[in-house]
Protein backbone atom coordinates (compact mmCIF):
# COMPACT_ATOMS: atom_id res chain seq x y z
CA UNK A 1 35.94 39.70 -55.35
CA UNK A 2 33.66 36.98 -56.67
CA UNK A 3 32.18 37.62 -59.85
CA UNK A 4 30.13 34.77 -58.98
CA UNK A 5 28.03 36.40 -56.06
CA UNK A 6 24.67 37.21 -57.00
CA UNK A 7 23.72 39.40 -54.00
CA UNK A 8 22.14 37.72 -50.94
CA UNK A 9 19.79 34.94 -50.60
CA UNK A 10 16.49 36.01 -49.54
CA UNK A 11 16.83 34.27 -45.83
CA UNK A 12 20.21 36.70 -45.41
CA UNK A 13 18.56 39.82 -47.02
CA UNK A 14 15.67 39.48 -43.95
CA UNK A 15 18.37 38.67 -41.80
CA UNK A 16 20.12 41.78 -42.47
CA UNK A 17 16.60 44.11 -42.80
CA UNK A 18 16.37 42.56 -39.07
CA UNK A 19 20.00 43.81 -37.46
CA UNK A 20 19.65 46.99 -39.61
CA UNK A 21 16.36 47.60 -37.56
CA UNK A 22 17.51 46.90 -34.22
CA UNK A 23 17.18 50.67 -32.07
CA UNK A 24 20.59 51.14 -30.08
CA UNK A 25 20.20 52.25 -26.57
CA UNK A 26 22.80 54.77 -25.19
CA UNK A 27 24.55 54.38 -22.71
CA UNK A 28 23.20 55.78 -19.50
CA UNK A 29 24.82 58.43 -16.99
CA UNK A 30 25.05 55.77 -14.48
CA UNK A 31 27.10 53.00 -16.80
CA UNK A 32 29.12 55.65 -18.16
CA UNK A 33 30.69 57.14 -14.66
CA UNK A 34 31.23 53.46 -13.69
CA UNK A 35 32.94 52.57 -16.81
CA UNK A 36 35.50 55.92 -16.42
CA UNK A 37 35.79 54.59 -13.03
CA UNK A 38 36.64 51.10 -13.70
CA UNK A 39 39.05 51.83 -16.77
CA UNK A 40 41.04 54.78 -14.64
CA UNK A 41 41.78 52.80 -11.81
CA UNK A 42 41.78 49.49 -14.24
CA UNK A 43 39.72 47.59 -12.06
CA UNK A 44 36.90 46.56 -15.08
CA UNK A 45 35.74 43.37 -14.55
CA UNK A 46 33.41 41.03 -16.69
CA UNK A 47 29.56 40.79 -16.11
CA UNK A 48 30.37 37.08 -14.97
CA UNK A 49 33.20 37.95 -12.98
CA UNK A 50 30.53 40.41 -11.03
CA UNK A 51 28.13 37.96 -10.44
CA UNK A 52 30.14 35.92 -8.96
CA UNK A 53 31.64 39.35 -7.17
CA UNK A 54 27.93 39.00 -6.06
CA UNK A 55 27.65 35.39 -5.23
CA UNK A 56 25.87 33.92 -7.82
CA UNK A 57 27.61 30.75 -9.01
CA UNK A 58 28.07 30.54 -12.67
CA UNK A 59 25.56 27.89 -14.89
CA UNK A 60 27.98 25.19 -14.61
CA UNK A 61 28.66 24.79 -10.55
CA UNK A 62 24.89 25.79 -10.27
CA UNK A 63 23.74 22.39 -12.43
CA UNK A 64 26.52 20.63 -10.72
CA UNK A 65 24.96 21.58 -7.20
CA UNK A 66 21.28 20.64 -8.21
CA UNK A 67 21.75 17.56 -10.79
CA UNK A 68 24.15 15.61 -7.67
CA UNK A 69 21.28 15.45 -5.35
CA UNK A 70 18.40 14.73 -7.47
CA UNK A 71 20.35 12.02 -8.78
CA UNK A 72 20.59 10.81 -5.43
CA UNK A 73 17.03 11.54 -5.15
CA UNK A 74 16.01 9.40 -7.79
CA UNK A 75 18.06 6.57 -7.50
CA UNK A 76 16.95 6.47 -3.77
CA UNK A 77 13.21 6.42 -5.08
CA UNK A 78 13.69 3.99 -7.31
CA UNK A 79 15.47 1.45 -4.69
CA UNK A 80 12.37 2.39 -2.54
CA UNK A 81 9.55 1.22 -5.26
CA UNK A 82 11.86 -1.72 -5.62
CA UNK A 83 12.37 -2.88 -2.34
CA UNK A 84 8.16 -1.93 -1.74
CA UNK A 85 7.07 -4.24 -4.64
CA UNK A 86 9.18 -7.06 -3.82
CA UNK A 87 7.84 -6.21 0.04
CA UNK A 88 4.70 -6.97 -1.40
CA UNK A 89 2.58 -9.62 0.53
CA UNK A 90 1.18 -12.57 -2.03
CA UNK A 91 -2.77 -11.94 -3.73
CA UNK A 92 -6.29 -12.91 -2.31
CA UNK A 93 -7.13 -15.81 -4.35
CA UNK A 94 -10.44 -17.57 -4.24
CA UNK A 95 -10.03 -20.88 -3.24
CA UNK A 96 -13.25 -22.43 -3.39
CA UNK A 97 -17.23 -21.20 -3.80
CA UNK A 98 -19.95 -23.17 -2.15
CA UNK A 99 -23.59 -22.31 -2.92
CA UNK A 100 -25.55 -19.77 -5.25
CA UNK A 101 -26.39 -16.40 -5.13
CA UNK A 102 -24.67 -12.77 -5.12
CA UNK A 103 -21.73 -11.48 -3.02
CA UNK A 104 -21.43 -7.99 -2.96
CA UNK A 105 -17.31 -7.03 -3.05
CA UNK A 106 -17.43 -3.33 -2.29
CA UNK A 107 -20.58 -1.69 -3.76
CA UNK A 108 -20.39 -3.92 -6.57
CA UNK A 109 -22.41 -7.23 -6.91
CA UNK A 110 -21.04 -10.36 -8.37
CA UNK A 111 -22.56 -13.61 -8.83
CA UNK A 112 -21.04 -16.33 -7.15
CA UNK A 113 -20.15 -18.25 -9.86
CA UNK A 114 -18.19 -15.16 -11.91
CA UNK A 115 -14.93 -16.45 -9.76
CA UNK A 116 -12.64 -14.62 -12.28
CA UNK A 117 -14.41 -11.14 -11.66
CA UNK A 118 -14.45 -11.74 -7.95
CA UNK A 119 -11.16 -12.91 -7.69
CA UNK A 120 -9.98 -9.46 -9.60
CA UNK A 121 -12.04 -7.71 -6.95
CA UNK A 122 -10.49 -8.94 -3.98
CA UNK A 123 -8.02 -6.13 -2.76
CA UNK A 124 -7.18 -4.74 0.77
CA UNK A 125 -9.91 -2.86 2.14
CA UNK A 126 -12.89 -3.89 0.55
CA UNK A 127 -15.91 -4.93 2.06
CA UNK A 128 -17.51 -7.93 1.43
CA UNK A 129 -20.86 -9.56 1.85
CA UNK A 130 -21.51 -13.00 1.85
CA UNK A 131 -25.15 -14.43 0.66
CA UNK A 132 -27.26 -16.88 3.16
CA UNK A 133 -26.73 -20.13 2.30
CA UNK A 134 -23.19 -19.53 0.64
CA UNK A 135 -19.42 -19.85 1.69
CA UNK A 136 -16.66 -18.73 0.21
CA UNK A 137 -13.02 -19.37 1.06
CA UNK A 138 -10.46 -16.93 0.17
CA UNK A 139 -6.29 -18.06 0.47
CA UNK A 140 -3.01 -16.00 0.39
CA UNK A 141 -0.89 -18.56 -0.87
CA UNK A 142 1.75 -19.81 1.45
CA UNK A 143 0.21 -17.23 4.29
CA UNK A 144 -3.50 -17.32 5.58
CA UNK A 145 -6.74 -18.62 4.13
CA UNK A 146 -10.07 -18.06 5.40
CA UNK A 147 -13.68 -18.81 5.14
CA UNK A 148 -16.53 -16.72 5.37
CA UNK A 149 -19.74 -18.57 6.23
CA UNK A 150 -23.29 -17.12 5.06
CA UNK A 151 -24.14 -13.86 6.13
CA UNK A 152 -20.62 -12.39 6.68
CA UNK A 153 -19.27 -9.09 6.05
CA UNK A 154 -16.14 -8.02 6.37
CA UNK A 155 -13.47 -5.72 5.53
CA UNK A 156 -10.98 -7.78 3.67
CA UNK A 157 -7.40 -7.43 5.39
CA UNK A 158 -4.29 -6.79 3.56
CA UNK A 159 -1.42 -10.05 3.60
CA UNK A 160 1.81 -9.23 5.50
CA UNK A 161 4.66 -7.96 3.92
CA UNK A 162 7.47 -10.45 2.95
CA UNK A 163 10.21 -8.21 5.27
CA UNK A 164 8.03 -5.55 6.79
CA UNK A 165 4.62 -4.24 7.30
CA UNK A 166 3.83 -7.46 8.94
CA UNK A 167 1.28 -6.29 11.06
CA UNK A 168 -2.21 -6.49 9.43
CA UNK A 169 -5.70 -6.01 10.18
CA UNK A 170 -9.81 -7.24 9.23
CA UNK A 171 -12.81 -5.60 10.57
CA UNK A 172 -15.66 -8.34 10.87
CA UNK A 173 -18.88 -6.81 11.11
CA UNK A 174 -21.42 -10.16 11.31
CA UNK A 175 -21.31 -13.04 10.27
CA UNK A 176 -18.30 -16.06 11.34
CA UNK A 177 -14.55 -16.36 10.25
CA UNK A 178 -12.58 -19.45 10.14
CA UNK A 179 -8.87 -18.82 9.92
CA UNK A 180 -5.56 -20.95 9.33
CA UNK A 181 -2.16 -20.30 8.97
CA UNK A 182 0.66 -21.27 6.57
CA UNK A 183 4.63 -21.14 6.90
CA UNK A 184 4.91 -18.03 5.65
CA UNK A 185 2.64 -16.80 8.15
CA UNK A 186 5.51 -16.68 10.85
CA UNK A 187 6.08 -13.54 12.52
CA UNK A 188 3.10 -11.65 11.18
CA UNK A 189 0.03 -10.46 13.01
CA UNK A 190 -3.19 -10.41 12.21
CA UNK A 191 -5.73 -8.30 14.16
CA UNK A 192 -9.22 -9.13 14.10
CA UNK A 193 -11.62 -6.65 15.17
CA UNK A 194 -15.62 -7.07 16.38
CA UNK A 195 -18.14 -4.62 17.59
CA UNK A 196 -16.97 -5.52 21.22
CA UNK A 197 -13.58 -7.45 20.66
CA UNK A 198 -10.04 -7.85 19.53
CA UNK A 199 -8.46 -10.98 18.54
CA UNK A 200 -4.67 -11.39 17.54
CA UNK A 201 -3.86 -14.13 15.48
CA UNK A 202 0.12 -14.65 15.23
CA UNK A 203 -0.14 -18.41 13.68
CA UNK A 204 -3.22 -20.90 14.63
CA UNK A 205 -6.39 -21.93 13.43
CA UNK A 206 -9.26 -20.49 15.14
CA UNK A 207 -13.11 -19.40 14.28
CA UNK A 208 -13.87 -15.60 15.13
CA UNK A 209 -18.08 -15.77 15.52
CA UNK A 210 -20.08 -12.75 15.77
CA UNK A 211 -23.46 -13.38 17.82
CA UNK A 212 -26.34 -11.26 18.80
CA UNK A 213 -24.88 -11.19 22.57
CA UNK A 214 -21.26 -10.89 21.33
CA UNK A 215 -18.27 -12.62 19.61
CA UNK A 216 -17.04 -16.11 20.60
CA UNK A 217 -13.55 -17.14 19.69
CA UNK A 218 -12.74 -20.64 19.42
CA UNK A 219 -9.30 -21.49 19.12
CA UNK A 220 -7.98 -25.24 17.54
CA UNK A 221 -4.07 -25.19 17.00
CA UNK A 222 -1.72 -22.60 18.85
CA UNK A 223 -2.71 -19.80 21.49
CA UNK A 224 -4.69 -16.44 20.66
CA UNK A 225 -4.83 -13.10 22.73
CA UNK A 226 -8.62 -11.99 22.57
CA UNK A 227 -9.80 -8.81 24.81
CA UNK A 228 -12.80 -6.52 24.84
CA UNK A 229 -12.53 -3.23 22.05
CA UNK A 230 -9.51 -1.86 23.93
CA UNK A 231 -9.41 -3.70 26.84
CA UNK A 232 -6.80 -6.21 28.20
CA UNK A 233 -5.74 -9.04 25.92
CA UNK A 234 -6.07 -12.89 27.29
CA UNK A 235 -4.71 -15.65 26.05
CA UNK A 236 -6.71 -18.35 24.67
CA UNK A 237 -4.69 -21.51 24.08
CA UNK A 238 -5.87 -24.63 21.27
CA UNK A 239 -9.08 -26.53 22.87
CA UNK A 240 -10.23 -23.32 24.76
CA UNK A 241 -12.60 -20.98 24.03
CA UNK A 242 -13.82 -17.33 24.97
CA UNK A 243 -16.58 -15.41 24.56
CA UNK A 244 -16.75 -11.67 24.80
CA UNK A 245 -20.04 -10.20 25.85
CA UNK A 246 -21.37 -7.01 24.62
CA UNK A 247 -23.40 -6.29 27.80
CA UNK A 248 -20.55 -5.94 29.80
CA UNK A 249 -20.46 -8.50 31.43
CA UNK A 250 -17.00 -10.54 32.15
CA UNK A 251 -15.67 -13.00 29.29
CA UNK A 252 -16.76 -16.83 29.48
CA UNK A 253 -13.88 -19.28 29.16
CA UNK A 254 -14.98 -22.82 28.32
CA UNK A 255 -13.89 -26.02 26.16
CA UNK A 256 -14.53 -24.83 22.12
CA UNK A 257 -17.34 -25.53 20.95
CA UNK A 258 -17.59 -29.37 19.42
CA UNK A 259 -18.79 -28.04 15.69
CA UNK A 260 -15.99 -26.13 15.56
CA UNK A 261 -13.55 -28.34 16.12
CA UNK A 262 -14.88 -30.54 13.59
CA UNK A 263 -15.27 -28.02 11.05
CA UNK A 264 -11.77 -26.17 11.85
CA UNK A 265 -9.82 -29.75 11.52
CA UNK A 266 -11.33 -30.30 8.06
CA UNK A 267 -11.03 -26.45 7.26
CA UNK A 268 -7.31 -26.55 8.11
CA UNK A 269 -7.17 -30.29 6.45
CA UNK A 270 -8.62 -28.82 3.32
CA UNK A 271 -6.26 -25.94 2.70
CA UNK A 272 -2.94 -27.41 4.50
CA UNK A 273 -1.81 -28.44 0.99
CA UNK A 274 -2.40 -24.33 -0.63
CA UNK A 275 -0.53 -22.85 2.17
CA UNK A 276 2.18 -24.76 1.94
CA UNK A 277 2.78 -24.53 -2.01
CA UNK A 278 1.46 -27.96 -2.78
C-alpha cells in the first residue's frame, strides 16, 4: 500500500462518478439463445469475424481499396492541369495604339492611352470596340497579330494551343481585320466568321472587310478557304480576292484590292520582327 496516496485527483474522481453512472443494458432474449447456441456447438465467432461472415471488409482493406484509386485520381489530375497550362497558347499583347479616344473591351470602357489596363483586359472571348479614327494592333507573340481599323468590333479569339486545341475562332461583327502569321502559327487554324461568311486562315496575311453589301477578303501571302455562313469553302490564293455578298448573290473573284496590298505589306513588314521573337 502507499502511504503516500492521497485519494484521487479531481480529473479521476469525475472520471470514476462517470463509469459508476453508466446504466447496464441486459442482455436480450434474442443475444442470449444465440450465445447458448454458439458456445454449445463452439462455433462463437468475433463481431469482426461476422462482418466479414457478412462481407464487409474490415477498416484496413476498405482504406486500402479507396486511398489506391484516388491516388491515381489525383496524380492523373494533376498531370492534366500540368500538361493544360503548359498547352497554353502565348497572351494578347498590345502592340501598338494609333489615335485617341475610348475602346470599349467587354462592357468596360478604356481610354486608348491606359495600354496597361487594356492589355490586362484582353482575354478570349471578349468583345471589343474600336473608336472612329483609331487602330489598334493586338500580337500573340511568335503566333498571329492583328489590326483592327476604326469602327471594329469583334470577339477576340483565343491563340492555339502549343500541342492541341489548335483550332481557334473570332467573330467579326463590323468593322476590317488585317491578319499575319508567325512560325509558331504552323498547323493551327483560325476561323473567321462574318454575318454572311467564313474565312479559314491556316498561315497568310490577309484583310477580312465587313461592308454594307457583305465581306471582302483580300488575301497577300499564302492561300485562304472563304465560303458563305455554311456554305462551300473556296480557295483564295495570295493576289486574289473574294467577296461574299449578303444578297445572295454568287461570290466576286477579282485581283485584291491595291490599298490593301500596300497596307498588308507594311502591316506584315511592321510586325515580322514580334512574331518571330525579335
Amino acid at each position: 500500500m502507499n502511504d503516500d496516496y492521497d485519494g484521487p485527483t479531481p480529473d479521476q474522481q469525475r472520471a470514476s462518478d462517470a463509469v459508476l453512472s453508466l446504466r447496464l443494458r441486459g442482455a436480450t432474449p434474442a443475444l442470449r439463445a444465440r450465445l447458448k447456441d454458439e458456445f454449445t456447438t463452439g462455433s462463437i465467432t468475433s463481431g469482426l469475424e461476422r462482418f466479414r461472415m457478412r462481407g464487409v471488409p474490415s477498416i484496413g482493406r476498405f482504406a486500402g481499396r479507396w486511398v489506391q484509386p484516388t491516388a491515381w485520381a489525383l496524380a492523373a489530375g494533376l498531370i492534366a492541369m500540368t500538361v493544360l497550362g503548359l498547352n497554353r497558347g502565348p497572351a494578347w499583347q498590345v502592340r501598338n495604339i494609333s489615335g485617341v479616344g475610348i475602346v470599349v473591351v467587354g462592357n468596360v470602357p478604356i481610354p486608348l492611352n491606359h495600354t496597361e489596363q487594356l492589355a490586362a483586359a484582353l482575354r478570349p472571348g471578349v468583345k471589343i470596340h474600336v473608336p472612329p479614327g483609331a487602330e489598334l494592333e493586338v500580337m500573340a507573340k511568335g503566333q498571329i497579330a492583328m489590326v483592327l481599323i476604326a469602327g471594329t468590333e469583334i470577339e477576340l479569339p483565343a491563340t492555339p494551343g502549343r500541342w492541341f486545341a489548335r483550332d481557334v475562332a473570332a467573330n467579326l461583327a463590323h468593322g476590317q481585320l488585317r491578319i499575319t502569321t508567325g512560325p509558331r502559327f504552323h498547323g493551327a487554324r483560325l476561323a473567321v466568321h462574318t454575318p454572311e461568311a467564313d474565312v479559314a486562315v491556316t498561315g497568310t496575311t490577309l484583310a477580312v472587310i465587313c461592308e454594307p453589301n457583305g465581306t471582302c477578303v483580300c488575301v497577300l501571302d499564302g492561300h485562304v478557304d472563304v465560303g458563305a455562313r455554311g456554305g462551300e469553302m473556296t480557295v483564295v490564293d495570295q493576289g486574289r480576292r473574294r467577296f461574299v455578298f449578303n444578297d445572295g448573290r454568287d461570290p466576286e473573284v477579282d485581283e485584291m484590292r491595291p490599298v490593301e496590298r500596300e497596307k498588308l505589306g507594311m502591316f506584315r513588314d511592321a510586325m515580322g520582327p514580334g512574331l518571330r521573337g525579335q
